[in-house]
N, C-alpha and C. Protein backbone atom coordinates (compact mmCIF):
# COMPACT_ATOMS: atom_id res chain seq x y z
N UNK A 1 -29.19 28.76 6.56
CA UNK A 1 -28.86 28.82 5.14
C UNK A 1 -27.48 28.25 4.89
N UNK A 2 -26.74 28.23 5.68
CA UNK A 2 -25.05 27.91 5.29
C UNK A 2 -24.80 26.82 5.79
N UNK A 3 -26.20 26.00 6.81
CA UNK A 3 -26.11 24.22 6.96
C UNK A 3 -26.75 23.93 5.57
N UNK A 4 -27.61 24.53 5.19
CA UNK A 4 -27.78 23.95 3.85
C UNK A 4 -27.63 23.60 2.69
N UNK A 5 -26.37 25.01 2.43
CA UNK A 5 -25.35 24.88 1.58
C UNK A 5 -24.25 23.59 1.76
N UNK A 6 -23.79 23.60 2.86
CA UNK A 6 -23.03 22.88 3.62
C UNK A 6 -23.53 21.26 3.29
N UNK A 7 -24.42 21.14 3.73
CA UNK A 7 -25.49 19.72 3.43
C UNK A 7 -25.39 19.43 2.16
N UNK A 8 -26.09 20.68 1.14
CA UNK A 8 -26.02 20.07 -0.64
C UNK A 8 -24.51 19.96 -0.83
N UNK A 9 -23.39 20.30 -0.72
CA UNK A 9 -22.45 20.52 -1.02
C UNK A 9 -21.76 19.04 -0.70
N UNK A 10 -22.05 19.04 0.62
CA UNK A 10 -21.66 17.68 1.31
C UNK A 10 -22.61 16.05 0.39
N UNK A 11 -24.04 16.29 0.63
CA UNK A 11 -24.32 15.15 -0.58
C UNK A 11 -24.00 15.17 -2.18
N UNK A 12 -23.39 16.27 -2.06
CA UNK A 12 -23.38 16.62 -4.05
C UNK A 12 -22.34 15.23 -3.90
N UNK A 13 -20.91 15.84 -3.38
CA UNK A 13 -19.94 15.19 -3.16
C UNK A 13 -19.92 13.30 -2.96
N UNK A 14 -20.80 13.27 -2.38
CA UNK A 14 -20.97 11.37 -1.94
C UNK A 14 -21.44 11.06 -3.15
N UNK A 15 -22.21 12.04 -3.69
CA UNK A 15 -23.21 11.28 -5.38
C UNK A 15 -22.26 11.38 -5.91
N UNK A 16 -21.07 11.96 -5.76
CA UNK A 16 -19.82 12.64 -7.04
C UNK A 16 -18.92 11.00 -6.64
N UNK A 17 -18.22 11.00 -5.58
CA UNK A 17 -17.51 9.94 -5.36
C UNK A 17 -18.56 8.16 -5.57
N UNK A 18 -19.57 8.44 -5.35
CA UNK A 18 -20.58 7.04 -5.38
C UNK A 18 -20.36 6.84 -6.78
N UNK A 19 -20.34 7.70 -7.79
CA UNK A 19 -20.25 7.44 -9.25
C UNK A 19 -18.90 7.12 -9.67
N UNK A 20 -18.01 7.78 -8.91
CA UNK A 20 -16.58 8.11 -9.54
C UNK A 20 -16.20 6.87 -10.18
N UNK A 21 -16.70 5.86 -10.07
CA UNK A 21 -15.62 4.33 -10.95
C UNK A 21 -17.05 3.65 -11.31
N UNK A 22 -18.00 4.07 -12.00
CA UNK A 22 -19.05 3.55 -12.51
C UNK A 22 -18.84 2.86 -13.58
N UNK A 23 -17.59 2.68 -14.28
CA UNK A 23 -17.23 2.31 -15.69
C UNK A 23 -16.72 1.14 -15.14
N UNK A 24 -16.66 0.43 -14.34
CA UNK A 24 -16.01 -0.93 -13.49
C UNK A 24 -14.87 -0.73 -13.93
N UNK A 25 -14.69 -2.54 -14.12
CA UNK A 25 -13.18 -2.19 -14.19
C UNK A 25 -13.04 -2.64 -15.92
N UNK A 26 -12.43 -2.30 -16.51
CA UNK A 26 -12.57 -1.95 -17.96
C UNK A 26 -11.18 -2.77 -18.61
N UNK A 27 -10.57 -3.78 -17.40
CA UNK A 27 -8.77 -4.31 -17.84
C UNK A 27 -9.70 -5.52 -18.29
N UNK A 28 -10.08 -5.91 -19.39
CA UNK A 28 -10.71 -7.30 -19.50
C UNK A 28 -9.45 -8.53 -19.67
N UNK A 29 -8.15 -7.78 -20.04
CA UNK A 29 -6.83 -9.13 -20.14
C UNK A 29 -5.99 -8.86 -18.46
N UNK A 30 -6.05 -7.93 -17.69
CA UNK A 30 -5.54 -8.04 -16.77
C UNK A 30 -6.34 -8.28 -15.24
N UNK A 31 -5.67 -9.69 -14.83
CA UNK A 31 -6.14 -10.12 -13.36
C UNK A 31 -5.42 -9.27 -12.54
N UNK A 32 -6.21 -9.09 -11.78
CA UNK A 32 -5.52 -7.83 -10.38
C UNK A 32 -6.00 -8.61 -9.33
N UNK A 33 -6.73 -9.11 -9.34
CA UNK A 33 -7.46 -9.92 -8.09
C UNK A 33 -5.92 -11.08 -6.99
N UNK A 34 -5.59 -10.36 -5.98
CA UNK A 34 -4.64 -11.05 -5.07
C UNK A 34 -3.15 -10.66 -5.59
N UNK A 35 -3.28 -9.58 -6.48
CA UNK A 35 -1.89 -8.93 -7.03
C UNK A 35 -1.57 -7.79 -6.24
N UNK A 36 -0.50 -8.09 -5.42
CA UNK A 36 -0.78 -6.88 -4.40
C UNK A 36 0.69 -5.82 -4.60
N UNK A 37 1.40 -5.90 -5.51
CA UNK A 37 2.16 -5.08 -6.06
C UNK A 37 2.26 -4.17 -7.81
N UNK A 38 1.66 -4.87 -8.27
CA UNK A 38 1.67 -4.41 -9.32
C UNK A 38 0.26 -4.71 -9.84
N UNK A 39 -0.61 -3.98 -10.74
CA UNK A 39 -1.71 -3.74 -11.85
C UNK A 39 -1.33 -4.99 -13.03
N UNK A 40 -1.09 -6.27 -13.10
CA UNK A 40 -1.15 -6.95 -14.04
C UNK A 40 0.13 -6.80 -14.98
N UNK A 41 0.97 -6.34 -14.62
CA UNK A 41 2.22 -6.04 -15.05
C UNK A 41 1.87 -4.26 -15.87
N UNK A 42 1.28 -3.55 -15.07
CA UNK A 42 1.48 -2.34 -16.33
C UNK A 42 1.26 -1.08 -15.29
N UNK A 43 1.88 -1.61 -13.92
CA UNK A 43 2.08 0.08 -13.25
C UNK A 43 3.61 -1.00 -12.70
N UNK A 44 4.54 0.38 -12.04
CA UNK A 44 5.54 -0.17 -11.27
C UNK A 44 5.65 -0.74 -10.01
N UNK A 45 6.06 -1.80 -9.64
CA UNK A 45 6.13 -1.78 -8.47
C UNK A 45 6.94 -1.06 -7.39
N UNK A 46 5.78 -0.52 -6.51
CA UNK A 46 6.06 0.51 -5.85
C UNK A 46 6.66 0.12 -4.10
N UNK A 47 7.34 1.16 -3.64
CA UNK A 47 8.27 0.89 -2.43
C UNK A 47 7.39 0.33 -1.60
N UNK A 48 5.91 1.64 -1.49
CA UNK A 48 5.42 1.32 -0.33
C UNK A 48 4.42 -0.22 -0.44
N UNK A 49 4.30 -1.04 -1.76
CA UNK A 49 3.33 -2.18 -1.71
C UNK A 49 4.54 -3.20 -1.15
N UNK A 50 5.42 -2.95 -1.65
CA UNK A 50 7.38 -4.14 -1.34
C UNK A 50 7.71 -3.81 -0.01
N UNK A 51 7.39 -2.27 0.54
CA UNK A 51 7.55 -2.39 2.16
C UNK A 51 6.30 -2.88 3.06
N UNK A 52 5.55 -3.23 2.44
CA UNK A 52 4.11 -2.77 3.70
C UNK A 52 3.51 -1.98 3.99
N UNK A 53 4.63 -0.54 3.65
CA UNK A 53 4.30 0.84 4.01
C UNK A 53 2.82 1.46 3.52
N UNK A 54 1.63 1.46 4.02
CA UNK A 54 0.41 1.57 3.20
C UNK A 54 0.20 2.76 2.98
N UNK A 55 0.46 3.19 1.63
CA UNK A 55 0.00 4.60 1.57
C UNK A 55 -1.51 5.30 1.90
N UNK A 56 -2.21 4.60 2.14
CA UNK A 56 -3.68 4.89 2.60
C UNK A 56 -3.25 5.30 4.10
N UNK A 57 -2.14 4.84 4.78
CA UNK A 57 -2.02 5.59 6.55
C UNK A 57 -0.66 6.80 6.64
N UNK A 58 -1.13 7.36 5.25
CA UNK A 58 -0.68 8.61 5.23
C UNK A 58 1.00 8.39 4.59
N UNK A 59 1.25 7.35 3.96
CA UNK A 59 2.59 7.51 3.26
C UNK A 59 2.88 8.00 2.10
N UNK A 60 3.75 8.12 1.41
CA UNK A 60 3.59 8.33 0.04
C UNK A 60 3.10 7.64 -1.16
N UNK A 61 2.95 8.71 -2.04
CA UNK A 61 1.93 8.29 -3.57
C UNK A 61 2.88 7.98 -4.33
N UNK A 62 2.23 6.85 -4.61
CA UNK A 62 3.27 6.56 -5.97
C UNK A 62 2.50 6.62 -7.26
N UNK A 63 2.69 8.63 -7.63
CA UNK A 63 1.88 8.99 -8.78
C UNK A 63 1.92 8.01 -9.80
N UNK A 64 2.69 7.60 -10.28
CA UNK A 64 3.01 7.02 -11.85
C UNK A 64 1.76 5.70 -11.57
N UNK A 65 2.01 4.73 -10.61
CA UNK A 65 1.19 3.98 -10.26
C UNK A 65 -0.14 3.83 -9.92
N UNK A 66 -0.62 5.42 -9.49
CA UNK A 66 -2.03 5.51 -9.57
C UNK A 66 -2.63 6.17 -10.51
N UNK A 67 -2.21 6.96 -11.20
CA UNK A 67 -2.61 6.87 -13.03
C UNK A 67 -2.59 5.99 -13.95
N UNK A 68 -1.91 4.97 -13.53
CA UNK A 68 -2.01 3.84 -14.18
C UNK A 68 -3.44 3.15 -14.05
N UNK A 69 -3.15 3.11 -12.70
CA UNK A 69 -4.24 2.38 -12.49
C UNK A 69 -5.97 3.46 -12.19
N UNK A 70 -5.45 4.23 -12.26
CA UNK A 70 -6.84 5.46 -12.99
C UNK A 70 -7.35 5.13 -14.30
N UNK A 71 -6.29 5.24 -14.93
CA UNK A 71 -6.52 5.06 -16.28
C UNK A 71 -7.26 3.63 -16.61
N UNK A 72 -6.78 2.68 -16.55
CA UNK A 72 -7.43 1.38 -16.47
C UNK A 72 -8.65 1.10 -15.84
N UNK A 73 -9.02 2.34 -15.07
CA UNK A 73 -10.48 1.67 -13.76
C UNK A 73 -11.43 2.62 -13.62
N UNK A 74 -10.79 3.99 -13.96
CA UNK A 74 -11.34 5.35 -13.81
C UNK A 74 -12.05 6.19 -14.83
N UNK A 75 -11.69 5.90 -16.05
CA UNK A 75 -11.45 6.87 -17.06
C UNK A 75 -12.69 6.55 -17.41
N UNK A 76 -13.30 5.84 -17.66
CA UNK A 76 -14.77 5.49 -18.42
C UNK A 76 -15.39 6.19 -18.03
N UNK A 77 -16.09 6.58 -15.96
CA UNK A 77 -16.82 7.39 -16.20
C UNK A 77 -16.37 8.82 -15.38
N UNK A 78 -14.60 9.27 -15.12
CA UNK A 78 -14.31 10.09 -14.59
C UNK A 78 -13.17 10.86 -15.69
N UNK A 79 -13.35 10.50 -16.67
CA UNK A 79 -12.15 11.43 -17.92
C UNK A 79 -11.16 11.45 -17.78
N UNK A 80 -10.11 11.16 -18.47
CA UNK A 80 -8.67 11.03 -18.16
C UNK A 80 -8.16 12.44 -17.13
N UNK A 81 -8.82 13.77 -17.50
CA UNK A 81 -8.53 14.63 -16.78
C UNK A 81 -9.15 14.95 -15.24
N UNK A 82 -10.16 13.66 -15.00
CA UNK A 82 -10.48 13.59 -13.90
C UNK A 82 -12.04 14.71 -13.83
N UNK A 83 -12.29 15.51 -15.38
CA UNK A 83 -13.21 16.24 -15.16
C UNK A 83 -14.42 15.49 -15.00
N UNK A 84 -15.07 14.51 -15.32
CA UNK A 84 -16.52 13.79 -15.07
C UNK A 84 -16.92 13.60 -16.11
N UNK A 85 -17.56 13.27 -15.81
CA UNK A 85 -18.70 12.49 -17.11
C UNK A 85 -20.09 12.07 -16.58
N UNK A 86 -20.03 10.23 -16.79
CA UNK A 86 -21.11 9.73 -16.32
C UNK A 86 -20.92 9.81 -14.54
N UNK A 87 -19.40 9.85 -14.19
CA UNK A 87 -19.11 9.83 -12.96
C UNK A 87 -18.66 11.39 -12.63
N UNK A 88 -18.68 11.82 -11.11
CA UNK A 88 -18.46 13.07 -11.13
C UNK A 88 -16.96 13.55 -11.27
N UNK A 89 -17.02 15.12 -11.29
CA UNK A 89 -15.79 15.49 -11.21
C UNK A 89 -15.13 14.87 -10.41
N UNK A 90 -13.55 14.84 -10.40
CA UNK A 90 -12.49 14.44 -9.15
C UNK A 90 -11.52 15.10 -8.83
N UNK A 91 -11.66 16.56 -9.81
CA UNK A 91 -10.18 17.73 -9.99
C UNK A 91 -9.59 17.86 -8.58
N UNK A 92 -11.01 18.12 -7.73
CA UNK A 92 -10.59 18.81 -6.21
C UNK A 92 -10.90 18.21 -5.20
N UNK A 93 -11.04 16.77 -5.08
CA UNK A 93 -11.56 15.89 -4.38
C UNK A 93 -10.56 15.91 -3.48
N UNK A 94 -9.74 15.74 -3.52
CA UNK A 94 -9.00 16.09 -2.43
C UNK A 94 -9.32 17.47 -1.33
N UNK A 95 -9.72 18.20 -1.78
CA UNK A 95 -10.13 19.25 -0.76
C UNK A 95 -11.45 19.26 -0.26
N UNK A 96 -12.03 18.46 -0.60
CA UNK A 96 -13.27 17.78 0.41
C UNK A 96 -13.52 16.62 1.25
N UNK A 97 -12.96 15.66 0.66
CA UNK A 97 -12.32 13.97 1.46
C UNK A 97 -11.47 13.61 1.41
N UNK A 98 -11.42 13.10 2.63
CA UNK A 98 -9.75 12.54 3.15
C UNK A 98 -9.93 12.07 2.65
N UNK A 99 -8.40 10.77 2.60
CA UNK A 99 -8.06 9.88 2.22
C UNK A 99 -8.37 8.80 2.63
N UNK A 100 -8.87 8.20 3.63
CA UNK A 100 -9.54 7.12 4.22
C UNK A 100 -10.76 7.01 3.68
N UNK A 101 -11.42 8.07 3.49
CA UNK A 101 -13.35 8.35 3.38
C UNK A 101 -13.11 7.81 1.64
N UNK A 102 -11.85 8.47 0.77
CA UNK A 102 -12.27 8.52 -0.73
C UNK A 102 -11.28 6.52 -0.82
N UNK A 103 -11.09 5.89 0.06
CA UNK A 103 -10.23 5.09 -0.15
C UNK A 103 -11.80 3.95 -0.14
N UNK A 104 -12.46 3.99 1.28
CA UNK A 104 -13.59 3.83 1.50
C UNK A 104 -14.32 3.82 0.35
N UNK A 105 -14.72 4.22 -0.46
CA UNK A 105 -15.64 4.52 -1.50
C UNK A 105 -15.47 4.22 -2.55
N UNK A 106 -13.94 3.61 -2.69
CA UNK A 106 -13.39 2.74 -3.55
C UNK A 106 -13.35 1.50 -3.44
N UNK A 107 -13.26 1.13 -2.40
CA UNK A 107 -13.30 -0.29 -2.25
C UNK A 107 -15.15 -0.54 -1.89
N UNK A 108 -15.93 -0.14 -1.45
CA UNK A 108 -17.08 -0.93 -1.41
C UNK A 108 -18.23 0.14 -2.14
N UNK A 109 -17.86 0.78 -3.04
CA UNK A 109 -18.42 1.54 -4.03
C UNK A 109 -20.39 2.16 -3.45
N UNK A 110 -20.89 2.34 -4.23
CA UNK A 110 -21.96 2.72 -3.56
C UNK A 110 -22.79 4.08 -4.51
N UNK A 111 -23.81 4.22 -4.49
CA UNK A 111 -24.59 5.25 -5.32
C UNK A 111 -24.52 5.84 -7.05
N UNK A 112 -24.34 4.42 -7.30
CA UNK A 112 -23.60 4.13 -8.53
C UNK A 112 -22.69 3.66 -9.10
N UNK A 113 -21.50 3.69 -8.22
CA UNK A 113 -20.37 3.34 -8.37
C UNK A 113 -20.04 1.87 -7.46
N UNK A 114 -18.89 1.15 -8.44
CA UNK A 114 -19.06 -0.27 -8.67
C UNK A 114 -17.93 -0.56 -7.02
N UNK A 115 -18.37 -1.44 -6.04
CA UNK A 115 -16.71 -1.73 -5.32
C UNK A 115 -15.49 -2.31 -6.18
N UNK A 116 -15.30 -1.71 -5.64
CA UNK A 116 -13.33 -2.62 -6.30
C UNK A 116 -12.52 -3.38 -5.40
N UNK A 117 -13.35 -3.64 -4.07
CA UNK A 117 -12.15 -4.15 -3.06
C UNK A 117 -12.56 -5.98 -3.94
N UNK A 118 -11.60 -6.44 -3.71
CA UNK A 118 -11.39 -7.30 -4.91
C UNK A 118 -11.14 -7.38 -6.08
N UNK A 119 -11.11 -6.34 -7.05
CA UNK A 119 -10.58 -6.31 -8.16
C UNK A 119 -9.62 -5.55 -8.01
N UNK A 120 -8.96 -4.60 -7.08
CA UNK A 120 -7.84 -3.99 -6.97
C UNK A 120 -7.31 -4.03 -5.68
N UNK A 121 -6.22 -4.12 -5.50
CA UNK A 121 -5.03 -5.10 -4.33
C UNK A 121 -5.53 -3.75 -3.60
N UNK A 122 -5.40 -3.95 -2.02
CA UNK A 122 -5.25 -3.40 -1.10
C UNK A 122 -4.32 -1.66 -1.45
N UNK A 123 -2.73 -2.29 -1.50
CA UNK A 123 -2.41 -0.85 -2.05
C UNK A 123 -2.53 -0.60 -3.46
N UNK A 124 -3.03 -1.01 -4.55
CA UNK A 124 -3.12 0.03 -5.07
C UNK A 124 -4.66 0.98 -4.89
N UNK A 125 -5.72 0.51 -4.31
CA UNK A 125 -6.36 1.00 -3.70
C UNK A 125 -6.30 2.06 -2.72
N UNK A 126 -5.07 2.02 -1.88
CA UNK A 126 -4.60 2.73 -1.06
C UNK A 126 -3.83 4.17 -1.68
N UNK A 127 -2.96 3.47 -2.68
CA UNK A 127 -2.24 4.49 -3.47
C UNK A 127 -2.81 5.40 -4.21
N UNK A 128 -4.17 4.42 -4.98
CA UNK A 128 -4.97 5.63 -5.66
C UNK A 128 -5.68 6.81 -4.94
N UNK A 129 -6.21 6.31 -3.33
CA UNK A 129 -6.96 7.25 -2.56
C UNK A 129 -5.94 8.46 -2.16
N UNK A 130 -4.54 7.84 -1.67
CA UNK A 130 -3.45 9.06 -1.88
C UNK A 130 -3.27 10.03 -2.83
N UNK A 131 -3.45 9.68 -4.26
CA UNK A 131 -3.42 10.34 -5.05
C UNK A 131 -4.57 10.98 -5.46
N UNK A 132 -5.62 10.89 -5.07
CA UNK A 132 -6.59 11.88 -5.38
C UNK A 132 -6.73 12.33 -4.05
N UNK A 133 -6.36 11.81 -3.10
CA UNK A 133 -6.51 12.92 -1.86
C UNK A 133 -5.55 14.27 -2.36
N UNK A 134 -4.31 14.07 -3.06
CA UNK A 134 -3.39 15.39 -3.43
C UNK A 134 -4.29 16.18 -4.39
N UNK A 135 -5.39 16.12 -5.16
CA UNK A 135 -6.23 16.74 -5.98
C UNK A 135 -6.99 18.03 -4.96
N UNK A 136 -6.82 19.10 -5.21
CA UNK A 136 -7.43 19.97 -4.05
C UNK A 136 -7.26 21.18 -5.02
């Protein structure tokens, strides 16, 4: 009984993240494609994209920068508050997938949800999975 819970709980979650960016990408005036510091001029450029430092191998988030770029990529089908919609919740996603697995699922999307590796640079891809890995 508690692999099974365990199991639904565990696929709820992949259908929850497979949806999470079902709204694509929604910047129709901003190119991101090979911009590997900044969102089209409208997040900051951050230490760790100017060092190399990849926040996807456990460095720091650069919050301001991945709400930005939430907001621009996310919000259609995950709510500005991250509660869900057409895409699932993301409040506590962090306390179910790492940061590699939810970084993963961003870039080559899957069970609804659109990839982004190509429409969003390496780190901010990286930065956003940091920042919803802190969601728990």
């Amino acid at each position: 009984m508690v692999k099974s819970k365990w199991l639904i709980a565990t696929a709820g979650l992949a259908l929850a993240l497979s949806l999470s960016a079902c709204g694509g990408n929604n910047n129709a005036g901003n190119n991101n494609t090979g911009n590997t510091t900044n969102n089209g001029g409208t997040t900051t450029n951050t230490p760790e994209a100017s060092t190399g430092n990849n926040a996807g191998a456990g460095g720091t988030v650069d919050a301001s920068a991945a709400e930005e770029v939430y907001k621009a990529n996310c919000v259609g089908c995950h709510a500005a508050d991250l509660s869900g919609g057409m895409g699932p919740n993301l409040q506590k996603i962090g306390g179910t997938l790492k940061r590699d697995q939810i970084s993963d699922k961003i870039h080559n999307g899957g069970g609804g949800m659109p990839a982004f590796k190509g429409q969003l640079s390496e780190d901010e891809i990286a930065n956003l999975a940091g920042w919803l890995e802190s969601k728990k």
